[in-house]
C-alpha atoms as a PDB file:
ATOM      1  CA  UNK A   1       0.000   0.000   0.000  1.00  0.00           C
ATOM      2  CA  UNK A   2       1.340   3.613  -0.914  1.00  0.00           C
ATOM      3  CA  UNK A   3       1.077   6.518   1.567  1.00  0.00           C
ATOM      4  CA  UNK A   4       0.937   4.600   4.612  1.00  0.00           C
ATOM      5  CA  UNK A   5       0.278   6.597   7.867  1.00  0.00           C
ATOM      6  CA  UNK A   6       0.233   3.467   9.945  1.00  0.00           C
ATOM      7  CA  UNK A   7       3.322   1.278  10.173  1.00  0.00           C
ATOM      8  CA  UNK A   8       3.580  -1.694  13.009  1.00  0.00           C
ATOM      9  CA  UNK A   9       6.029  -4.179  13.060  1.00  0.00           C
ATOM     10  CA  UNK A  10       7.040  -6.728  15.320  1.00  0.00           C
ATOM     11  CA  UNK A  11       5.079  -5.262  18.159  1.00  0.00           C
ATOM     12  CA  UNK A  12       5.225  -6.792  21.443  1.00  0.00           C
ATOM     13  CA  UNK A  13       3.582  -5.672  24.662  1.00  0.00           C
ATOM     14  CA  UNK A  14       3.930  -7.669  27.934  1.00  0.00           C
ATOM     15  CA  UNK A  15       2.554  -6.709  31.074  1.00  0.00           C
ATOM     16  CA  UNK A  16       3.333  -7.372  34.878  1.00  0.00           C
ATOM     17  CA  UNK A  17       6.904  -8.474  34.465  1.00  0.00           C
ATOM     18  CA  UNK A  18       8.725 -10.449  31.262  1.00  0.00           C
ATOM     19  CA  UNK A  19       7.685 -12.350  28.356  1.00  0.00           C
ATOM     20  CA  UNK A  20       7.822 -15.277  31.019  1.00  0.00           C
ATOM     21  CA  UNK A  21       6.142 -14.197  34.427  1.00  0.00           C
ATOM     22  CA  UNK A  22       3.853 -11.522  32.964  1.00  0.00           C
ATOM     23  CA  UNK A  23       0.869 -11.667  30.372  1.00  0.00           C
ATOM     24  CA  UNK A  24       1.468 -11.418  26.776  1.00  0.00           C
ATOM     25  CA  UNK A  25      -0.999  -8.970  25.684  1.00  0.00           C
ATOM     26  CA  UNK A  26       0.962  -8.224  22.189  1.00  0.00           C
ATOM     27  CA  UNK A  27       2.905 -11.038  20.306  1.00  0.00           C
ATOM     28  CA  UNK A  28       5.168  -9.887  17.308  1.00  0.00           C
ATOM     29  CA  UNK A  29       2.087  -7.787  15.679  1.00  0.00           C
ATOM     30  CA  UNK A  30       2.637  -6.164  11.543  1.00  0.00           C
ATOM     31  CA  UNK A  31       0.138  -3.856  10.475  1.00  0.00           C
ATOM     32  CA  UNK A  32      -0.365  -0.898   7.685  1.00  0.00           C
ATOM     33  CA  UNK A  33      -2.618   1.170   6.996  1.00  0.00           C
ATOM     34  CA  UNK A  34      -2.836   3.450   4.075  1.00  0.00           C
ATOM     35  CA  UNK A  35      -4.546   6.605   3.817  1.00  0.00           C
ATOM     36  CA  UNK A  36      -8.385   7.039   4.006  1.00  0.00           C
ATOM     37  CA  UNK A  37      -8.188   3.642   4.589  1.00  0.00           C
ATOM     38  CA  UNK A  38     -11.014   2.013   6.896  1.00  0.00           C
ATOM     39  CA  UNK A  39      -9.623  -0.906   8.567  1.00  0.00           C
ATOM     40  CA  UNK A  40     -11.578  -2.923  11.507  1.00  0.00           C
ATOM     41  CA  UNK A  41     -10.062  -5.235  13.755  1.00  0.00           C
ATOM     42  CA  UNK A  42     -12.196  -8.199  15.149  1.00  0.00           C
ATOM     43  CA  UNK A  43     -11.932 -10.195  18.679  1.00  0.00           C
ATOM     44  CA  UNK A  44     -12.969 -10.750  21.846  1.00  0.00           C
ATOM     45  CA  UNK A  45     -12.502  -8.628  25.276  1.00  0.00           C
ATOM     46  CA  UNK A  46      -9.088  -9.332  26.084  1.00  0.00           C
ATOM     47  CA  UNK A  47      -7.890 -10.466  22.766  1.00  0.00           C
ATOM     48  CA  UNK A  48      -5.289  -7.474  22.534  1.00  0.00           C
ATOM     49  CA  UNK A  49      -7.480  -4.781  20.614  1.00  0.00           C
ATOM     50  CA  UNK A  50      -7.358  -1.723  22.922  1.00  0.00           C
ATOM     51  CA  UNK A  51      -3.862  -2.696  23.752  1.00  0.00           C
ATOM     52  CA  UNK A  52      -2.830  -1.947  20.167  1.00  0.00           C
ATOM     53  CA  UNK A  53      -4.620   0.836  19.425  1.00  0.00           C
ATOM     54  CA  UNK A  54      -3.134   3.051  22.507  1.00  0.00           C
ATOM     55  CA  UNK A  55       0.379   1.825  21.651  1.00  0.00           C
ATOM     56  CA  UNK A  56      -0.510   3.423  18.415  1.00  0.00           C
ATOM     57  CA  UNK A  57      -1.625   6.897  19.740  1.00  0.00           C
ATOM     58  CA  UNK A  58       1.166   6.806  21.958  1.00  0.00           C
ATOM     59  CA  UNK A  59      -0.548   6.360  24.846  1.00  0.00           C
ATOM     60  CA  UNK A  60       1.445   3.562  26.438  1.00  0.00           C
ATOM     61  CA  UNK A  61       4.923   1.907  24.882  1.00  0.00           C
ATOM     62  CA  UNK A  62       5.752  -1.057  23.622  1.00  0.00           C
ATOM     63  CA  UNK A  63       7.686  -3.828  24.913  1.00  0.00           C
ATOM     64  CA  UNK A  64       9.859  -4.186  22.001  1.00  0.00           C
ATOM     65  CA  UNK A  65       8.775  -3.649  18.190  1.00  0.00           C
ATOM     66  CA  UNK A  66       8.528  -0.619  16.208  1.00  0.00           C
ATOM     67  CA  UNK A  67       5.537   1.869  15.354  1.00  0.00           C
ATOM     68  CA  UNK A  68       5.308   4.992  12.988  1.00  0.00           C
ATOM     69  CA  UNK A  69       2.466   7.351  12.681  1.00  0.00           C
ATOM     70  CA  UNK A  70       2.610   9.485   9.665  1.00  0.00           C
ATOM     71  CA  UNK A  71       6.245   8.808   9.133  1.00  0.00           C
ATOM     72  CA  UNK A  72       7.199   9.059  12.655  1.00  0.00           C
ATOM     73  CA  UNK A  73       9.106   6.594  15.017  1.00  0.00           C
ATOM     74  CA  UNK A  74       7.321   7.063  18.000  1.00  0.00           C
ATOM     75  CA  UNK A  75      10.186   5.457  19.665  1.00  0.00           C
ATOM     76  CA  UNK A  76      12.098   9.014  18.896  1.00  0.00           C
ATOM     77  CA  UNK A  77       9.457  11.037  20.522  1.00  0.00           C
ATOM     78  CA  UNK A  78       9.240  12.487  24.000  1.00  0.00           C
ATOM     79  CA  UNK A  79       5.549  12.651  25.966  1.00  0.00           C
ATOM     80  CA  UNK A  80       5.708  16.237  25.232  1.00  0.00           C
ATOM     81  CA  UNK A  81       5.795  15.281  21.539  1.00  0.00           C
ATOM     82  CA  UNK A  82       3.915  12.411  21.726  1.00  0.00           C
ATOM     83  CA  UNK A  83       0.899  14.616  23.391  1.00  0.00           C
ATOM     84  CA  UNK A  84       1.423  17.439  20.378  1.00  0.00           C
ATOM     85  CA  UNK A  85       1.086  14.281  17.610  1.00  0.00           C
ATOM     86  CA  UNK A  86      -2.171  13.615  19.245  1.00  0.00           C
ATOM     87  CA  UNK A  87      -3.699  16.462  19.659  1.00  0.00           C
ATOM     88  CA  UNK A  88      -3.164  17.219  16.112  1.00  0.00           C
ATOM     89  CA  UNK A  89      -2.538  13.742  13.327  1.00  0.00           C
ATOM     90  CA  UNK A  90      -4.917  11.631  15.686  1.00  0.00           C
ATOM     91  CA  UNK A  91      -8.247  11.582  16.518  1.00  0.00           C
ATOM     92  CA  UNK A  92      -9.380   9.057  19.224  1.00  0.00           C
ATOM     93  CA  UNK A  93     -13.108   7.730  19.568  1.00  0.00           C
ATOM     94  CA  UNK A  94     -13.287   5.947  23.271  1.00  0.00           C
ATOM     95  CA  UNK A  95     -15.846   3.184  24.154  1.00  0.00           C
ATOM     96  CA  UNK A  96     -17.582   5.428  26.789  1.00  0.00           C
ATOM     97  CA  UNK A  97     -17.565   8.057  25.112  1.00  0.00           C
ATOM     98  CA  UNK A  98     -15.045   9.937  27.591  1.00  0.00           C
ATOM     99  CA  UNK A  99     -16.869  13.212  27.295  1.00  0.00           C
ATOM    100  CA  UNK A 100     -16.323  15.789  30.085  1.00  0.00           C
ATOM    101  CA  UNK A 101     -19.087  16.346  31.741  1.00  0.00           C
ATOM    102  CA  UNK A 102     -18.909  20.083  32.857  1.00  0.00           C
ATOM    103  CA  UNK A 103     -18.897  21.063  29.254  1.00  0.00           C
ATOM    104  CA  UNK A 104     -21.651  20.823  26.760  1.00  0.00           C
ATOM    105  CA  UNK A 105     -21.716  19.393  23.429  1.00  0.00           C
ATOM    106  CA  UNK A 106     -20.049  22.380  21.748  1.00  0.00           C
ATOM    107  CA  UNK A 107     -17.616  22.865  24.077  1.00  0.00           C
ATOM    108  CA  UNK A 108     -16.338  19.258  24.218  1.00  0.00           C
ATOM    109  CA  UNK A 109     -16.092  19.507  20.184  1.00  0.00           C
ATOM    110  CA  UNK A 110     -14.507  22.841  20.366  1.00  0.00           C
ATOM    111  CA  UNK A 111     -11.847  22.149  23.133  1.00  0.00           C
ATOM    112  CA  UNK A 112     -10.104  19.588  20.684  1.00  0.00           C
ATOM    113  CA  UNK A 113     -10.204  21.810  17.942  1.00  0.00           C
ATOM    114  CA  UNK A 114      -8.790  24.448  20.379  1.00  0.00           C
ATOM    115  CA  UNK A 115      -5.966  21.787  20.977  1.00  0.00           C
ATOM    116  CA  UNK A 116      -5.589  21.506  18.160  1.00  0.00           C
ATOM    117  CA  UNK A 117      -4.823  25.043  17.136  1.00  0.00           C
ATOM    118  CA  UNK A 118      -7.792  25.309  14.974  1.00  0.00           C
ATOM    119  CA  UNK A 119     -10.433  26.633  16.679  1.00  0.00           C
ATOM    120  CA  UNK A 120     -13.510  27.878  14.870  1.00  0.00           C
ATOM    121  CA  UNK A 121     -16.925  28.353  16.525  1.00  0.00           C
ATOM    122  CA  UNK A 122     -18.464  28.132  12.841  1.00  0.00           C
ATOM    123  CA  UNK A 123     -16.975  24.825  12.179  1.00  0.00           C
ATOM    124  CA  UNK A 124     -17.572  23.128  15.224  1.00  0.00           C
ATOM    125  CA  UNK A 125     -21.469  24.104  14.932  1.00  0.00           C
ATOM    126  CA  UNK A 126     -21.277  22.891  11.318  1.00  0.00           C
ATOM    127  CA  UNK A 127     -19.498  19.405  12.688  1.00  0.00           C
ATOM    128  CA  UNK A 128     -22.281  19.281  14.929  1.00  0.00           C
ATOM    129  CA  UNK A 129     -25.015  19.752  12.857  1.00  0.00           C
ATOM    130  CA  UNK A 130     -23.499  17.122   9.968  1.00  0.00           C
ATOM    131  CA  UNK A 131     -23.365  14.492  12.677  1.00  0.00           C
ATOM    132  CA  UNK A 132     -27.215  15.132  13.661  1.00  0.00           C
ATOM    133  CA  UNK A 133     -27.023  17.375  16.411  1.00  0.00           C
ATOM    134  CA  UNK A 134     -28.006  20.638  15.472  1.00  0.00           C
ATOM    135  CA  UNK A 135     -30.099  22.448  18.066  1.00  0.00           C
ATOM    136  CA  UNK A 136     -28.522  19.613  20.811  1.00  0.00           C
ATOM    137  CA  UNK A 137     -25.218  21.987  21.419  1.00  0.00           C
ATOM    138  CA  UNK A 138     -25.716  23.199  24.609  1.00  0.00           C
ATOM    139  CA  UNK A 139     -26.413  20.626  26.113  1.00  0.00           C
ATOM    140  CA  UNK A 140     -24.280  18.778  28.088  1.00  0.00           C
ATOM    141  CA  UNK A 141     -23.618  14.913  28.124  1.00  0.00           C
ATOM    142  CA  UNK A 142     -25.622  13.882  31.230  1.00  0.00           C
ATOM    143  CA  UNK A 143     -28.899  15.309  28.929  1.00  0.00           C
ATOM    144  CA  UNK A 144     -28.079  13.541  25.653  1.00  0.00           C
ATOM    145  CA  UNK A 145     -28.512   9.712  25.199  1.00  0.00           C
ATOM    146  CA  UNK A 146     -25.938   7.102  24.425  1.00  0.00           C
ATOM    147  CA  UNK A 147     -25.712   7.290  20.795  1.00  0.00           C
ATOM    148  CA  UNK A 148     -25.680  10.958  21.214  1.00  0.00           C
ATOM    149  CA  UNK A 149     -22.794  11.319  23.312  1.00  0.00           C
ATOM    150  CA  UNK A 150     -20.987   9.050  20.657  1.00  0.00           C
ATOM    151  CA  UNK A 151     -22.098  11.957  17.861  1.00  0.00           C
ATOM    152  CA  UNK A 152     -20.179  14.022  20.352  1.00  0.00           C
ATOM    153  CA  UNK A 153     -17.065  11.649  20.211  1.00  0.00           C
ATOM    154  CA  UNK A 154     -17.301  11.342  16.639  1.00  0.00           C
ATOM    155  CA  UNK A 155     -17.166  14.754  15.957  1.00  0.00           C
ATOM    156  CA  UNK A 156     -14.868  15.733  18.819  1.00  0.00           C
ATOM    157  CA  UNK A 157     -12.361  12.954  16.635  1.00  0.00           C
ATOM    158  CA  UNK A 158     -12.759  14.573  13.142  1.00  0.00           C
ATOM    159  CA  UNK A 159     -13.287  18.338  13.554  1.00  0.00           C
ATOM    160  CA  UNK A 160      -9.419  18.498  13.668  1.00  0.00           C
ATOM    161  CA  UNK A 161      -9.092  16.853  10.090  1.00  0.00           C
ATOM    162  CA  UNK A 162      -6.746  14.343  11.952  1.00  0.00           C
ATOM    163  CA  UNK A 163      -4.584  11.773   9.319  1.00  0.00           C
ATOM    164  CA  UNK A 164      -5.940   8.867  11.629  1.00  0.00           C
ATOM    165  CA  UNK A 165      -8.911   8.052  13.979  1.00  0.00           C
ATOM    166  CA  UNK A 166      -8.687   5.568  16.467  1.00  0.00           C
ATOM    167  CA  UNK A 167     -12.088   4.345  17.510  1.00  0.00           C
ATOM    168  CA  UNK A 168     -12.340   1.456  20.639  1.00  0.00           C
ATOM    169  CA  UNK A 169     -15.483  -0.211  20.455  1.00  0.00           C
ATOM    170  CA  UNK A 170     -17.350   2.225  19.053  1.00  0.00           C
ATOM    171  CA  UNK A 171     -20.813   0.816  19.283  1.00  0.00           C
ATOM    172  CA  UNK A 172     -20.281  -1.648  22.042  1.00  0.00           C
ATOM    173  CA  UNK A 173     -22.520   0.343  24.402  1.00  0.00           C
ATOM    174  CA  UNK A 174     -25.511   1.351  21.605  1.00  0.00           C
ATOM    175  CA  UNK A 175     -28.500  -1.065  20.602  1.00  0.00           C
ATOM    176  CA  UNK A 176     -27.749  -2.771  16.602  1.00  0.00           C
ATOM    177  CA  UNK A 177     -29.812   0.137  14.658  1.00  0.00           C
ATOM    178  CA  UNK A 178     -28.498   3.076  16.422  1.00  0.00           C
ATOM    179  CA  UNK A 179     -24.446   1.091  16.652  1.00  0.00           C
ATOM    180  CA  UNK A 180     -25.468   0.750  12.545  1.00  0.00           C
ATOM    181  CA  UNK A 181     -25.783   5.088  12.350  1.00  0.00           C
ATOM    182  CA  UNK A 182     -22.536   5.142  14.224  1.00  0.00           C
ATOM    183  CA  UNK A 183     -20.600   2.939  11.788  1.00  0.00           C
ATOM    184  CA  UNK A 184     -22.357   4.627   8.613  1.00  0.00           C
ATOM    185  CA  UNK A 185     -21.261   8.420  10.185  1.00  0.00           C
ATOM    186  CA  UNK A 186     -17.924   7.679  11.271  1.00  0.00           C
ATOM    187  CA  UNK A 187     -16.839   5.642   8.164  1.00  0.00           C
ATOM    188  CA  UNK A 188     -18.307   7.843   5.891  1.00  0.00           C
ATOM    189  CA  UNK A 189     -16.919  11.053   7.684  1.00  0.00           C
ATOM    190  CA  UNK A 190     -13.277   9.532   7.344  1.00  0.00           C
ATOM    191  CA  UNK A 191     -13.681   8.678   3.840  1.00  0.00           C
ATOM    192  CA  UNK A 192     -15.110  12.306   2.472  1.00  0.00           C
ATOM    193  CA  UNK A 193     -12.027  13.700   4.836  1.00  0.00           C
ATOM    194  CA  UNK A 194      -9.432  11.107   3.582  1.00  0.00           C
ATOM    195  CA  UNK A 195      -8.997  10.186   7.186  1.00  0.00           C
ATOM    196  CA  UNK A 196      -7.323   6.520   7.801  1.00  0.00           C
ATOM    197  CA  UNK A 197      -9.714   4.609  10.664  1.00  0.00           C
ATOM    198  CA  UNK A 198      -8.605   1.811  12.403  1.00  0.00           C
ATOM    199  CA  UNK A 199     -12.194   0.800  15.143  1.00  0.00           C
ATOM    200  CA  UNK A 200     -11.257  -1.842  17.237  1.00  0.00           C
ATOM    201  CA  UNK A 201     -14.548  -3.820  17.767  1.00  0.00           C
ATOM    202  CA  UNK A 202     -16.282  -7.638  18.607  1.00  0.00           C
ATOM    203  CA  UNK A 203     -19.233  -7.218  16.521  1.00  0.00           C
ATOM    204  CA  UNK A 204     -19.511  -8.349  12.936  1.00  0.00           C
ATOM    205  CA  UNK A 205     -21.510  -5.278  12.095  1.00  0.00           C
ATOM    206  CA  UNK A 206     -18.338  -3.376  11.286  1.00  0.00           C
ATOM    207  CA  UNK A 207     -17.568  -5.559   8.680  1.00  0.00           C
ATOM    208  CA  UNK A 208     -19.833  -4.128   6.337  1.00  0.00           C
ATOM    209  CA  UNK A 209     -18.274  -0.758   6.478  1.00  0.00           C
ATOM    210  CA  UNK A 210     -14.679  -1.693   6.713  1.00  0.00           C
ATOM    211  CA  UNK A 211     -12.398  -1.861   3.082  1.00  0.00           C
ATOM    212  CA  UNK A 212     -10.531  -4.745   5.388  1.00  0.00           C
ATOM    213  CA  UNK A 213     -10.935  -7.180   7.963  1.00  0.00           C
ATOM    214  CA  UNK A 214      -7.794  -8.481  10.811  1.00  0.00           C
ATOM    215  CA  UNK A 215      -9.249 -10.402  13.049  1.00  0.00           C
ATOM    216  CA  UNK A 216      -6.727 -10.472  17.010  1.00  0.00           C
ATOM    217  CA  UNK A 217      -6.748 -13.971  18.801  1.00  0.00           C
ATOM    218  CA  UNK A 218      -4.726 -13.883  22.100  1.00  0.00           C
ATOM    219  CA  UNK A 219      -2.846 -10.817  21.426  1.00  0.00           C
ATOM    220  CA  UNK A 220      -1.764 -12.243  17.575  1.00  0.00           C
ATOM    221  CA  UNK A 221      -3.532 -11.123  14.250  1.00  0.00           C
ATOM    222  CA  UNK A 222      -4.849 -14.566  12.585  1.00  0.00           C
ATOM    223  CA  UNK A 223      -6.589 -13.520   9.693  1.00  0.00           C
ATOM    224  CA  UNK A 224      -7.023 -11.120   7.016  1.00  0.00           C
ATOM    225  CA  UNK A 225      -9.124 -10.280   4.407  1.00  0.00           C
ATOM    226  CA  UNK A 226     -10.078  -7.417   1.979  1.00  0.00           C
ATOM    227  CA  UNK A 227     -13.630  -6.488   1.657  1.00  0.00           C
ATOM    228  CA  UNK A 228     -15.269  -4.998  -1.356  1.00  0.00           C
ATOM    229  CA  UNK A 229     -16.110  -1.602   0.131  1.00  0.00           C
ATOM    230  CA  UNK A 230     -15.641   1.016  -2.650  1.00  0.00           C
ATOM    231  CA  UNK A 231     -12.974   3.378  -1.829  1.00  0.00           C
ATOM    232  CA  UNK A 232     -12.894   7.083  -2.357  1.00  0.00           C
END
């Protein structure tokens, strides 16, 4: 694939101790992903998923392997630089939504474009309104329901025009038809932006949005397969 912005190789992550006394939650993972690519990775709770994709932000570090984001060895980068990468080239889309709560819809969209440093009141009520919650921005996430708060997330993720979004489970919390809007807005979103989108996730559903399938068994990718989503 040409004009990769995801690069994993080898990628190892133990926990609790060594490769002998602790758990293995990574073993000797390869991945790419090109860009606008949506790619969704399959398996159970515990299977590695959310282990991978925070290594990836830069959120944690790996036991031994190697990881580039946008052509950059995160193993070269300091926490300062590591927080400015995602603030800006990532966009992250957590499983509960991870919305603060003393801040309304607008505000939690407009703080990461603030981040960011591209704040823009006009845009972030535009973001709002293209991922159906126009008239809903003042309110704050305690008032809005599930799949509503994951609107928020969405467009909290994408209003910074980030190279790659990151999304954990993104419909493990919703009910099938309103987890099926999710999938439709956020894959759709990152293709018209030319976003890559990696969505960890256990439920087939994703499959019919995704241009490929890996499918994680104990911390090892097992399978994959190319689906015949058009691409942009």
């Amino acid at each position: 694939m040409a004009d990769k912005v995801v690069r994993v190789a080898d990628l190892w992550k133990y926990y609790d101790g060594d490769s002998q006394n602790g758990v293995e939650a990574l073993r000797g993972v390869n991945i790419e992903i090109a860009r606008g690519e949506v790619v969704a990775l399959f398996g159970k709770s515990g299977s590695g998923k959310s282990t991978l994709l925070n290594l990836i932000a830069g959120l944690d570090r790996p036991t031994k392997g190697f990881i580039e984001v946008n052509g950059k060895d995160l193993r070269m980068l300091d926490e300062t630089r590591r927080t400015r990468m995602r603030r800006t080239e990532i966009g992250f889309v957590f499983q509960f939504f991870n919305l603060i709560s003393t801040l309304t819809a607008f505000e939690n969209v407009h703080l990461s474009s603030e981040l960011a440093k591209k704040a823009d009141r006009a845009k972030t009520k535009e973001i709002l309104a293209s991922v159906g919650l126009a008239g809903m921005e003042n309110r704050y996430p305690h008032e809005l329901s599930g799949g509503e708060q994951q609107r928020v997330a969405i467009a909290r993720a994408i209003i910074k025009e980030p190279l790659l979004v990151l999304a954990d489970e993104p419909t493990g919390n919703l009910d099938t038809q309103t987890g099926t809007h999710i999938l439709e807005l956020l894959t759709s979103r990152c293709r018209e932006g030319k976003m890559s989108l990696l969505m960890a996730t256990h439920t087939p559903l994703a499959s019919e949005f995704a241009d490929r399938i890996l499918t994680m068994v104990d911390g090892v990718i097992r399978e994959e397969f190319v689906t015949d989503q058009p691409r942009p």
